[in-house]
PDB file of N, CA and C in Angstrom:
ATOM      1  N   UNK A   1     -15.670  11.840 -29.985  1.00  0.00           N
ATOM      2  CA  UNK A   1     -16.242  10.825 -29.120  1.00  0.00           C
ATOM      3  C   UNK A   1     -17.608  10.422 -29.646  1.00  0.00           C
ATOM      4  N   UNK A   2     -17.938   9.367 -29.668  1.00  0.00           N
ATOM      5  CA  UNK A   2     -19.411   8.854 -30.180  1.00  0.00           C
ATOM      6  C   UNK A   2     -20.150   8.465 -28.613  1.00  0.00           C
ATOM      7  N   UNK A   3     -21.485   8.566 -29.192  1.00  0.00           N
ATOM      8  CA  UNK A   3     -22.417   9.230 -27.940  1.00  0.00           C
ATOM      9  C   UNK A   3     -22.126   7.639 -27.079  1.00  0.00           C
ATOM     10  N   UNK A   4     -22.794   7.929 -25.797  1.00  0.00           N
ATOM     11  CA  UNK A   4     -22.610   6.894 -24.644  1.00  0.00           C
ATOM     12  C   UNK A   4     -23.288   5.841 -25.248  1.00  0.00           C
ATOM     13  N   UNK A   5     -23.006   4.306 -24.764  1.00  0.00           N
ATOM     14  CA  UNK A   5     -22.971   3.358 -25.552  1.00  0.00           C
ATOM     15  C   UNK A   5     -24.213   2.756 -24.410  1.00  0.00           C
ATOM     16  N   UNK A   6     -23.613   3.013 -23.361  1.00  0.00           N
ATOM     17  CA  UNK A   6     -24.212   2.746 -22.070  1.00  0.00           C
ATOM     18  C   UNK A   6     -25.806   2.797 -21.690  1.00  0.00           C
ATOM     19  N   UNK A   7     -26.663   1.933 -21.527  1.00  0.00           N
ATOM     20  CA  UNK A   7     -28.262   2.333 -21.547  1.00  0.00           C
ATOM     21  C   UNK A   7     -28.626   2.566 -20.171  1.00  0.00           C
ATOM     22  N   UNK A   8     -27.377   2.386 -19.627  1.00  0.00           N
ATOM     23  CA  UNK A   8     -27.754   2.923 -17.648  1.00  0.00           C
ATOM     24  C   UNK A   8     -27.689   5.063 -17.871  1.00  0.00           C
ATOM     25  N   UNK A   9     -28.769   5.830 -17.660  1.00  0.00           N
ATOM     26  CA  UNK A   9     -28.201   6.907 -17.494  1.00  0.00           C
ATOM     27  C   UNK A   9     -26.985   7.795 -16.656  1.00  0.00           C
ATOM     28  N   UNK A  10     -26.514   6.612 -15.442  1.00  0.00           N
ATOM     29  CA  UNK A  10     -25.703   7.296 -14.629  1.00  0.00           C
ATOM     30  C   UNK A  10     -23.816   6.882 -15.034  1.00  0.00           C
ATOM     31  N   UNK A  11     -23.948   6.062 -16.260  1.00  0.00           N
ATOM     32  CA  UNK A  11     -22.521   5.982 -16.688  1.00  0.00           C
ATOM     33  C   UNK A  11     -22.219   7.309 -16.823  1.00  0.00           C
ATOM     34  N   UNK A  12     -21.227   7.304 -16.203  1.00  0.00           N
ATOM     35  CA  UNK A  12     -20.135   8.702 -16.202  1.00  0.00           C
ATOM     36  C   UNK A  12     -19.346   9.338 -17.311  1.00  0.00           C
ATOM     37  N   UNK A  13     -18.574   8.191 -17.947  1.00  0.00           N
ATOM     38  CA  UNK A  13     -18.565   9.138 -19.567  1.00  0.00           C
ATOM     39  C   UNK A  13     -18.495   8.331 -20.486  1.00  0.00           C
ATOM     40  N   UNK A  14     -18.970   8.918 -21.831  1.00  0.00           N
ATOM     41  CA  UNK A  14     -18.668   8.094 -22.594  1.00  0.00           C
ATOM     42  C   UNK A  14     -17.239   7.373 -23.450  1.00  0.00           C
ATOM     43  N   UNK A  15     -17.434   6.444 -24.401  1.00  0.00           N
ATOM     44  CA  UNK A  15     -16.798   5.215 -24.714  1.00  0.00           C
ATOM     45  C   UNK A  15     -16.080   6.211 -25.485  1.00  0.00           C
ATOM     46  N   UNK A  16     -14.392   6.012 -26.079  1.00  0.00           N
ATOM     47  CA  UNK A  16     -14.312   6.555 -27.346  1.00  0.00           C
ATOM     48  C   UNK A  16     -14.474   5.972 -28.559  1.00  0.00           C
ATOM     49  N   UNK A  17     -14.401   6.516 -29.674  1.00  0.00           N
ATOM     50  CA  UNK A  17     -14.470   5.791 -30.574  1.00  0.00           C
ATOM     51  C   UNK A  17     -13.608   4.601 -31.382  1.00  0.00           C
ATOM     52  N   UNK A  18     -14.024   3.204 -31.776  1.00  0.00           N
ATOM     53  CA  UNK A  18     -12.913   2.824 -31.720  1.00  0.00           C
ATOM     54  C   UNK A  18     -11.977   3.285 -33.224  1.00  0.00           C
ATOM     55  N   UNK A  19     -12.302   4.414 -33.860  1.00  0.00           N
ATOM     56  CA  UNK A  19     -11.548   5.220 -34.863  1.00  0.00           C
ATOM     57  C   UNK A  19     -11.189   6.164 -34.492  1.00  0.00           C
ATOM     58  N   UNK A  20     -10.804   6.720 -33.064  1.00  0.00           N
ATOM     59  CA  UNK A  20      -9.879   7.569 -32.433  1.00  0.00           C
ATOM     60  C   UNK A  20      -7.993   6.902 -31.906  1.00  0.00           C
ATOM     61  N   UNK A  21      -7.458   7.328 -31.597  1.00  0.00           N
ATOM     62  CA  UNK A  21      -6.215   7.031 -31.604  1.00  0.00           C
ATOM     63  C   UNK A  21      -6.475   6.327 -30.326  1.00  0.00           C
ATOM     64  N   UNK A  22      -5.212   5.117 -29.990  1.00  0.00           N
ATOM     65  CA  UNK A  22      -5.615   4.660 -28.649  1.00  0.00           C
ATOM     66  C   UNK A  22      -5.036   5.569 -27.055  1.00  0.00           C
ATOM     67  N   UNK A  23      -4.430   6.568 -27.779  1.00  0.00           N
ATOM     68  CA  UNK A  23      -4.036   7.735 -26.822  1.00  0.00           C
ATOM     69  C   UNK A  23      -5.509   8.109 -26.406  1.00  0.00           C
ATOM     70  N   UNK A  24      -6.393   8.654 -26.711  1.00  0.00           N
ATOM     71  CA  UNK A  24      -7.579   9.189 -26.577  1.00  0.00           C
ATOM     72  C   UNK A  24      -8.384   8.037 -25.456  1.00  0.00           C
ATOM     73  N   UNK A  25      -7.964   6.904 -25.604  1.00  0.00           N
ATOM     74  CA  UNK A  25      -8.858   5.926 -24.856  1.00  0.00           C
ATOM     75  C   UNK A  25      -8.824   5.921 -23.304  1.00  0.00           C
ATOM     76  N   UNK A  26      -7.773   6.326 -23.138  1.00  0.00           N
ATOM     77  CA  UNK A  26      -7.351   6.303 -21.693  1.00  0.00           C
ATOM     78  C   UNK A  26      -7.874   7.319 -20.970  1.00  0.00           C
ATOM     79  N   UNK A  27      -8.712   6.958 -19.611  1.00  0.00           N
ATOM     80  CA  UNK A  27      -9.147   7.584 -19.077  1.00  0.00           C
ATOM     81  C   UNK A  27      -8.511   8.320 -17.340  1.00  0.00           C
ATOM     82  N   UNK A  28      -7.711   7.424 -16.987  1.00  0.00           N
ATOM     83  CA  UNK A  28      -6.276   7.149 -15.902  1.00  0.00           C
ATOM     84  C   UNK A  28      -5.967   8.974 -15.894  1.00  0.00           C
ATOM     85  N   UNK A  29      -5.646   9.125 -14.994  1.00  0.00           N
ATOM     86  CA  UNK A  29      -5.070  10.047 -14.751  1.00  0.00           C
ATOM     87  C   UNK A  29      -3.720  10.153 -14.724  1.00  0.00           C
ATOM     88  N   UNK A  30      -2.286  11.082 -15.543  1.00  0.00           N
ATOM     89  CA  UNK A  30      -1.236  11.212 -15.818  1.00  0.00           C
ATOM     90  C   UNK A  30      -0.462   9.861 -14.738  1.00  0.00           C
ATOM     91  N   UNK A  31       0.282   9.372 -15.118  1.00  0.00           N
ATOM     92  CA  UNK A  31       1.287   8.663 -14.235  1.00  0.00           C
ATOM     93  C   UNK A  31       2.244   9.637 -13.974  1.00  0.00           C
ATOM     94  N   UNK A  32       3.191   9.286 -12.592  1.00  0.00           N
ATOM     95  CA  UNK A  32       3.815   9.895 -12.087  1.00  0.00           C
ATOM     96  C   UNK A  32       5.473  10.064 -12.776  1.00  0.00           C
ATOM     97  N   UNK A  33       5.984  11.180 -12.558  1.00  0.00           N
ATOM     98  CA  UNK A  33       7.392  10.380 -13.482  1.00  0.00           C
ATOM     99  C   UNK A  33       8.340   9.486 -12.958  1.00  0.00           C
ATOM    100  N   UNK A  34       9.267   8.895 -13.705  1.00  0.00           N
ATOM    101  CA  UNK A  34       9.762   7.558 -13.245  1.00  0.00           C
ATOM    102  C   UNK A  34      10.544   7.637 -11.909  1.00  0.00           C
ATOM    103  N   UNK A  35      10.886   8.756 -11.908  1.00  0.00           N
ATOM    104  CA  UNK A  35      12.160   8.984 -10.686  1.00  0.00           C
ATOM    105  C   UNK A  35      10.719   8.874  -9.437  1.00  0.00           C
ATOM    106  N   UNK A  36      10.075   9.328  -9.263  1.00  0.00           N
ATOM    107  CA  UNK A  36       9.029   9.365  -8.725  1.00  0.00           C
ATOM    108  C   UNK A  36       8.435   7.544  -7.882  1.00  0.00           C
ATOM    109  N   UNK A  37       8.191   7.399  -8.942  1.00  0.00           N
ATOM    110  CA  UNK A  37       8.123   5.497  -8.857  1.00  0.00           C
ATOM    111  C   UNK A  37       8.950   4.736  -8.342  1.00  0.00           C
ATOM    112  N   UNK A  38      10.036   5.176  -8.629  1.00  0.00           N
ATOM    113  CA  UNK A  38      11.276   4.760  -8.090  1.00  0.00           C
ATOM    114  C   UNK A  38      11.451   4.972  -6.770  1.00  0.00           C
ATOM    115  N   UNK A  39      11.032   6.285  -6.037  1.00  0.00           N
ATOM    116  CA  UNK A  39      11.383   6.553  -4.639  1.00  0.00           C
ATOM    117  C   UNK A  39      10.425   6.041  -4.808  1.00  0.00           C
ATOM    118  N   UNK A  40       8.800   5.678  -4.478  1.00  0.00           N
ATOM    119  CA  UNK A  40       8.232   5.252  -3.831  1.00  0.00           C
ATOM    120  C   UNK A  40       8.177   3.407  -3.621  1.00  0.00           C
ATOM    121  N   UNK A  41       8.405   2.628  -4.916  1.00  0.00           N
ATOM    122  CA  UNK A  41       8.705   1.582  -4.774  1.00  0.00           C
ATOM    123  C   UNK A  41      10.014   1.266  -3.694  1.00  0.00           C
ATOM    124  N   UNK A  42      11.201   1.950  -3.846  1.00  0.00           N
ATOM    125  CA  UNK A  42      11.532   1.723  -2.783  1.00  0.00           C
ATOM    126  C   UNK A  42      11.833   1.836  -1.446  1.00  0.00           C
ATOM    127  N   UNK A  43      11.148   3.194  -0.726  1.00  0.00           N
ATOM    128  CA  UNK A  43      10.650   3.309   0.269  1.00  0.00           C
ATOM    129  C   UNK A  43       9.520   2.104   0.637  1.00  0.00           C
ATOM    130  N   UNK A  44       8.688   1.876  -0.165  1.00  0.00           N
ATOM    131  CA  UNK A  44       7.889   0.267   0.210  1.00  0.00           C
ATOM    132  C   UNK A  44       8.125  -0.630   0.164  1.00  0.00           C
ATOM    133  N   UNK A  45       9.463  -0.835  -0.340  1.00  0.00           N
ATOM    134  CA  UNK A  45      10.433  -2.309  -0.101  1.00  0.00           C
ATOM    135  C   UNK A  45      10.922  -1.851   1.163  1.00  0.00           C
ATOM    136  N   UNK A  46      11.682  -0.422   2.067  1.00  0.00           N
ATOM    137  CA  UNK A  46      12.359  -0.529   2.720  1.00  0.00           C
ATOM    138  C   UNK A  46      11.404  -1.173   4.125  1.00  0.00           C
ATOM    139  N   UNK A  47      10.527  -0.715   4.293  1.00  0.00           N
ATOM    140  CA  UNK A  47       9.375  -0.436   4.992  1.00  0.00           C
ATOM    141  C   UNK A  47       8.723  -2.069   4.648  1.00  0.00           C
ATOM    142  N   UNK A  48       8.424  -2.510   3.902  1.00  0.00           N
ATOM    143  CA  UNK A  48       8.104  -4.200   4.035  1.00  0.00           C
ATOM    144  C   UNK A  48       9.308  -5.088   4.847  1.00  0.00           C
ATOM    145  N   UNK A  49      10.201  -4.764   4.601  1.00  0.00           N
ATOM    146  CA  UNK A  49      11.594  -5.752   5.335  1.00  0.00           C
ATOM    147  C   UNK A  49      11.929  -5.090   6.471  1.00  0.00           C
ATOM    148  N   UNK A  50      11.803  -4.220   7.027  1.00  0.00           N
ATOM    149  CA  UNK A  50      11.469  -3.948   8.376  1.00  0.00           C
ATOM    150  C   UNK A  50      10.228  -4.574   9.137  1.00  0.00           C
ATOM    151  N   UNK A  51       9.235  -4.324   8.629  1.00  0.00           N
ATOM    152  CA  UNK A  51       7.955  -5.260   9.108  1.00  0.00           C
ATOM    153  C   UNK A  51       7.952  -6.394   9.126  1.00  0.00           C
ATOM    154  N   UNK A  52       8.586  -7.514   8.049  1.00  0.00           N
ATOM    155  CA  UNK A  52       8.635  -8.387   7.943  1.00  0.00           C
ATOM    156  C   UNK A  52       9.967  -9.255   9.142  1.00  0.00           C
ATOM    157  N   UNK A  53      11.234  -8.048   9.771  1.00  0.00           N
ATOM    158  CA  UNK A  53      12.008  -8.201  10.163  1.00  0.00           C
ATOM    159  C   UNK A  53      11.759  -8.314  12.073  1.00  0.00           C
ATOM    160  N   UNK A  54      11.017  -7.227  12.212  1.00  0.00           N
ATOM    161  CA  UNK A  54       9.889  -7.170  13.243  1.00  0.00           C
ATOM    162  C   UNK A  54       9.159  -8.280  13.484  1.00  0.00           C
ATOM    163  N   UNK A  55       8.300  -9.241  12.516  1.00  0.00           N
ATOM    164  CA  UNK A  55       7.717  -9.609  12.767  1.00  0.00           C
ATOM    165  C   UNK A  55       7.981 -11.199  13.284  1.00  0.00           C
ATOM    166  N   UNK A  56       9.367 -11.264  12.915  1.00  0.00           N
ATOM    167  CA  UNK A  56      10.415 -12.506  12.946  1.00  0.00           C
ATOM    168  C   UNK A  56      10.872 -12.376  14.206  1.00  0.00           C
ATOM    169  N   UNK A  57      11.385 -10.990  14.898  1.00  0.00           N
ATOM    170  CA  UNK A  57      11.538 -11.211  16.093  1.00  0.00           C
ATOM    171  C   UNK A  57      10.633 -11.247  17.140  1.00  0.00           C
ATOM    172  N   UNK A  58       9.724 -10.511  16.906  1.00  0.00           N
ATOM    173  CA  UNK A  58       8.571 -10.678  17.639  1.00  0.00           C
ATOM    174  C   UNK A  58       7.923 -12.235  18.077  1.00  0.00           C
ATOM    175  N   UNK A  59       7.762 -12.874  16.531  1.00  0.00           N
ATOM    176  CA  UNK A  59       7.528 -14.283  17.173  1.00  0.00           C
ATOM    177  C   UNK A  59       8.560 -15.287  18.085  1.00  0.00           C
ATOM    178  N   UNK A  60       9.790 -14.904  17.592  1.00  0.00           N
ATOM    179  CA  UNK A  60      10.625 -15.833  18.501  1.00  0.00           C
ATOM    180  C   UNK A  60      10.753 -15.276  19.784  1.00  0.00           C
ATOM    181  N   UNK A  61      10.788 -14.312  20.101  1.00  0.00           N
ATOM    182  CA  UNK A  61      10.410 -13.719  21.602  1.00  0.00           C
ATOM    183  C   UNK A  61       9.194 -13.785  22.200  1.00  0.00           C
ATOM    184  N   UNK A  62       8.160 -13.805  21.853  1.00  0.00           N
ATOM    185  CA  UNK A  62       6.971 -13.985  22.188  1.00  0.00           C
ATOM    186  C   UNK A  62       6.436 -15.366  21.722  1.00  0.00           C
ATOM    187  N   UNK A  63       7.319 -16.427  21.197  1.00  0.00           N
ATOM    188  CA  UNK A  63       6.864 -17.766  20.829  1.00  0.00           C
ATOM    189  C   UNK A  63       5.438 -17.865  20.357  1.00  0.00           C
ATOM    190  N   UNK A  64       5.153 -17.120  19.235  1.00  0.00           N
ATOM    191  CA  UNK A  64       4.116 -16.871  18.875  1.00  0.00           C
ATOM    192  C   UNK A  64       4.116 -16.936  17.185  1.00  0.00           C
ATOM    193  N   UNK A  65       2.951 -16.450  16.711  1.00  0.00           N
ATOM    194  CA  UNK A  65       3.103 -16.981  15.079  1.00  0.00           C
ATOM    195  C   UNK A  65       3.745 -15.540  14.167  1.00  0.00           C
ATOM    196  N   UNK A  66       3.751 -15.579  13.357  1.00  0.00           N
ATOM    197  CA  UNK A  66       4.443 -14.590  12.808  1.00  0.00           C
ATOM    198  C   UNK A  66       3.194 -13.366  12.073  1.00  0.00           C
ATOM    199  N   UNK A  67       1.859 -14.362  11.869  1.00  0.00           N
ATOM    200  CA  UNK A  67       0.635 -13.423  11.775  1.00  0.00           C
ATOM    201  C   UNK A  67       0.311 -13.112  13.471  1.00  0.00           C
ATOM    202  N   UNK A  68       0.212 -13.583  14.484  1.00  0.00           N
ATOM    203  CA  UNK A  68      -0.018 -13.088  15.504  1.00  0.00           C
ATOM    204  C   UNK A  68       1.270 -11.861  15.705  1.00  0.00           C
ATOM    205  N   UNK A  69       2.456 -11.892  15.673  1.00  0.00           N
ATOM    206  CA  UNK A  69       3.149 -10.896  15.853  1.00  0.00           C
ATOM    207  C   UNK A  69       2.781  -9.564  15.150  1.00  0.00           C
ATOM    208  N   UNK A  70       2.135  -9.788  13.371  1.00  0.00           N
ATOM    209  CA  UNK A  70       1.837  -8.675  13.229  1.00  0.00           C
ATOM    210  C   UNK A  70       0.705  -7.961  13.130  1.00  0.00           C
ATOM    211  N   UNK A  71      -0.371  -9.429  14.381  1.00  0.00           N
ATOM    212  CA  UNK A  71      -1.551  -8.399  14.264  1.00  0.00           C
ATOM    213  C   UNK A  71      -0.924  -7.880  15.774  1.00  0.00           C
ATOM    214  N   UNK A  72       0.159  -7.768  16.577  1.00  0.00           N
ATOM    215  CA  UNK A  72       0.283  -7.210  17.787  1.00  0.00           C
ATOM    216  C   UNK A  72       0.881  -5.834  17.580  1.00  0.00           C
ATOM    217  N   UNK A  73       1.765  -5.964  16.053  1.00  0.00           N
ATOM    218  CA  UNK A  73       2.315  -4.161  16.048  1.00  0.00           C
ATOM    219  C   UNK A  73       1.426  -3.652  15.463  1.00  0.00           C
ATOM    220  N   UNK A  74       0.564  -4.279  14.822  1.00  0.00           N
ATOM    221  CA  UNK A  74      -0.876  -3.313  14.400  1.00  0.00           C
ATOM    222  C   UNK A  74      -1.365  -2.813  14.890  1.00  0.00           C
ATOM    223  N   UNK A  75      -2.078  -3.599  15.996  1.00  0.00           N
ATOM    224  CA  UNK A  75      -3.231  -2.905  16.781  1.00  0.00           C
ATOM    225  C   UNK A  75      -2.316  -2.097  17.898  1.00  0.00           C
ATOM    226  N   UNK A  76      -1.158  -2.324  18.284  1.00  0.00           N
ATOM    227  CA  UNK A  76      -0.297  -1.396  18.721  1.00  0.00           C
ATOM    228  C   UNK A  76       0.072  -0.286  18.051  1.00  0.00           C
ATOM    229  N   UNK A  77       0.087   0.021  16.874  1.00  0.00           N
ATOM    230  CA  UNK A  77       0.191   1.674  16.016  1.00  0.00           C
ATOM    231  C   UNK A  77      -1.113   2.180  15.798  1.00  0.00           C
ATOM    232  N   UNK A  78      -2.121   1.288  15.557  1.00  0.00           N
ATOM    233  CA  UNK A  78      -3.302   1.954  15.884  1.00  0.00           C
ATOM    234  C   UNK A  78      -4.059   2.390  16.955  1.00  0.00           C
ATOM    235  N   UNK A  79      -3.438   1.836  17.926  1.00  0.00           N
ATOM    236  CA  UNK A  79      -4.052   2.535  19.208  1.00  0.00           C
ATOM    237  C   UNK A  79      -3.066   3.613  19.901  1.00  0.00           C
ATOM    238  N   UNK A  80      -2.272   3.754  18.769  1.00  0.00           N
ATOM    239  CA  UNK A  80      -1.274   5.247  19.648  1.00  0.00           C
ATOM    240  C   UNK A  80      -1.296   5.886  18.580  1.00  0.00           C
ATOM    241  N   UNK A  81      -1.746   5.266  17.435  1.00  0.00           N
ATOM    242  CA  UNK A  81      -1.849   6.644  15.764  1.00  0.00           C
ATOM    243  C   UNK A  81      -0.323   6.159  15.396  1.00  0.00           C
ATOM    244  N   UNK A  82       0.391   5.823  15.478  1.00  0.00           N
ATOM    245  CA  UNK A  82       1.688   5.502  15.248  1.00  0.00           C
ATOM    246  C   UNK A  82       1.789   4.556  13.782  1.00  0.00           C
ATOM    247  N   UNK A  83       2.558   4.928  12.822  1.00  0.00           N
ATOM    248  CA  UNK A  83       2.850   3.872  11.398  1.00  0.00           C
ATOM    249  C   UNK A  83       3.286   3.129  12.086  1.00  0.00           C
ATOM    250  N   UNK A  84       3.096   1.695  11.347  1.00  0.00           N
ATOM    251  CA  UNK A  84       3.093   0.830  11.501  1.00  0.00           C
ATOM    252  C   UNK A  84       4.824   0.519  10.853  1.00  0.00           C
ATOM    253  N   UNK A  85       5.193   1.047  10.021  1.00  0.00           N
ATOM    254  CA  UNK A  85       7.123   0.794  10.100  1.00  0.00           C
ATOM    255  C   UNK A  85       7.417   1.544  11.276  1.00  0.00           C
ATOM    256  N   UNK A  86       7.273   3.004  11.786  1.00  0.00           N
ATOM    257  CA  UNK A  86       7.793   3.010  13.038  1.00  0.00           C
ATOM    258  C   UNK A  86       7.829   2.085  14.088  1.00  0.00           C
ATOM    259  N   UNK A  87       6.759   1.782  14.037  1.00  0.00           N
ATOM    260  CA  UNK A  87       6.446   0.473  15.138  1.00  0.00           C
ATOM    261  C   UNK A  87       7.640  -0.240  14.955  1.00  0.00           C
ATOM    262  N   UNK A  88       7.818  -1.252  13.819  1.00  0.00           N
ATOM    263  CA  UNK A  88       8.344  -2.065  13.350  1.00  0.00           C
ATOM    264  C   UNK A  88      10.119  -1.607  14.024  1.00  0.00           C
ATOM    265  N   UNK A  89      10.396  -0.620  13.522  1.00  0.00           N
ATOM    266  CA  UNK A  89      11.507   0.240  13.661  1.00  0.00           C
ATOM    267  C   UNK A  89      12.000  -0.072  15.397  1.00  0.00           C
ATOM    268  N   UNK A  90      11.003   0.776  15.950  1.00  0.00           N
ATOM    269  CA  UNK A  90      11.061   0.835  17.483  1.00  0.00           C
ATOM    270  C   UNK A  90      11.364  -0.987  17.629  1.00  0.00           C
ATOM    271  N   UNK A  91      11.110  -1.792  17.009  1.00  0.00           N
ATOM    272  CA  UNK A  91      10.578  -3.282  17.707  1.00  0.00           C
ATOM    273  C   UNK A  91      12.367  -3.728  17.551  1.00  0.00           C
ATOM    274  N   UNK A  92      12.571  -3.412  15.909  1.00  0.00           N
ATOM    275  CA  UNK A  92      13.705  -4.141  15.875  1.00  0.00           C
ATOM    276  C   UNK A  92      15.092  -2.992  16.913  1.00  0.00           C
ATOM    277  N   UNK A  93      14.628  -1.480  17.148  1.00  0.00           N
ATOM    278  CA  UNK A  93      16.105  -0.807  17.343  1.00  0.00           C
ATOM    279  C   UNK A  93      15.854  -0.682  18.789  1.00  0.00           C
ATOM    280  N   UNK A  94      14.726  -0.726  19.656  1.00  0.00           N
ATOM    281  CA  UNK A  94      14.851  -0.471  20.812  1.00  0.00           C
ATOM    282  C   UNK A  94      14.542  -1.617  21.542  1.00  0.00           C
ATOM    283  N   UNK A  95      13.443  -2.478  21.029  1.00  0.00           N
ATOM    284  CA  UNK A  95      13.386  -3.905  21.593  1.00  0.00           C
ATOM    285  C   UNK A  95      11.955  -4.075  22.145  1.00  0.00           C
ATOM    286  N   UNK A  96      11.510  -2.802  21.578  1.00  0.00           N
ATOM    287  CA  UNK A  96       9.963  -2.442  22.108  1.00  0.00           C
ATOM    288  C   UNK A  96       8.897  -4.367  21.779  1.00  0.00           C
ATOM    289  N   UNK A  97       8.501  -4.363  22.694  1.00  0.00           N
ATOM    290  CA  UNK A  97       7.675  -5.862  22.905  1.00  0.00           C
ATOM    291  C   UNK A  97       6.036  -5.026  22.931  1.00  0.00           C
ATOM    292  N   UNK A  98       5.222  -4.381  21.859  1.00  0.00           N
ATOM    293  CA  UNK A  98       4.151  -4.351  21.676  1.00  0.00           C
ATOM    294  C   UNK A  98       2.971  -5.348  22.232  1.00  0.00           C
ATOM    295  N   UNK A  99       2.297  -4.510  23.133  1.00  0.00           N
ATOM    296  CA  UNK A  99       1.341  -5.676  24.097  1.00  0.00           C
ATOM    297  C   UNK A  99      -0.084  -5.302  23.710  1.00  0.00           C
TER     298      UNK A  99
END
């Protein structure tokens, strides 16, 4: 590594060199493995189209906008600690009308 390049003393580390390999450059912490990525990307697709599914019925029942519907399951999971796909969940399977 060649010394900090940086004339602020509180840069955190230094630069590498650019005659080190570009493996060495990266400062990122390990990525996760792929199977890994995979469940989580799609657990956050499942969980967006529920919210988004929620938020469709919500407005046509409440004749309201579709950002007003989901600032209503918001501040409704945040004031009971509740995720916000449960919410969603409860809205579309039980019919829950978040007030």
């Amino acid at each position: 590594m060649s010394p900090n390049p940086c004339p602020n003393p509180k840069c955190a580390s230094p630069r590498p060199s650019p005659t080190q390999p570009p493996s060495a450059w990266s400062t990122s912490a390990p990525s996760p493995p792929p199977h890994t990525t995979t469940v989580q990307l799609r657990t956050a697709l499942h969980s967006r189209i529920a919210i988004e599914q929620a938020k469709g019925f919500l407005s046509h029942r409440l004749a309201t906008t579709p950002d007003t519907a989901f600032d209503l399951m918001r501040r409704y999971s945040r004031s009971r600690g509740h995720r916000l796909t449960d919410v969603a969940h409860r809205v579309l399977d039980d019919g829950l009308l978040p007030t």
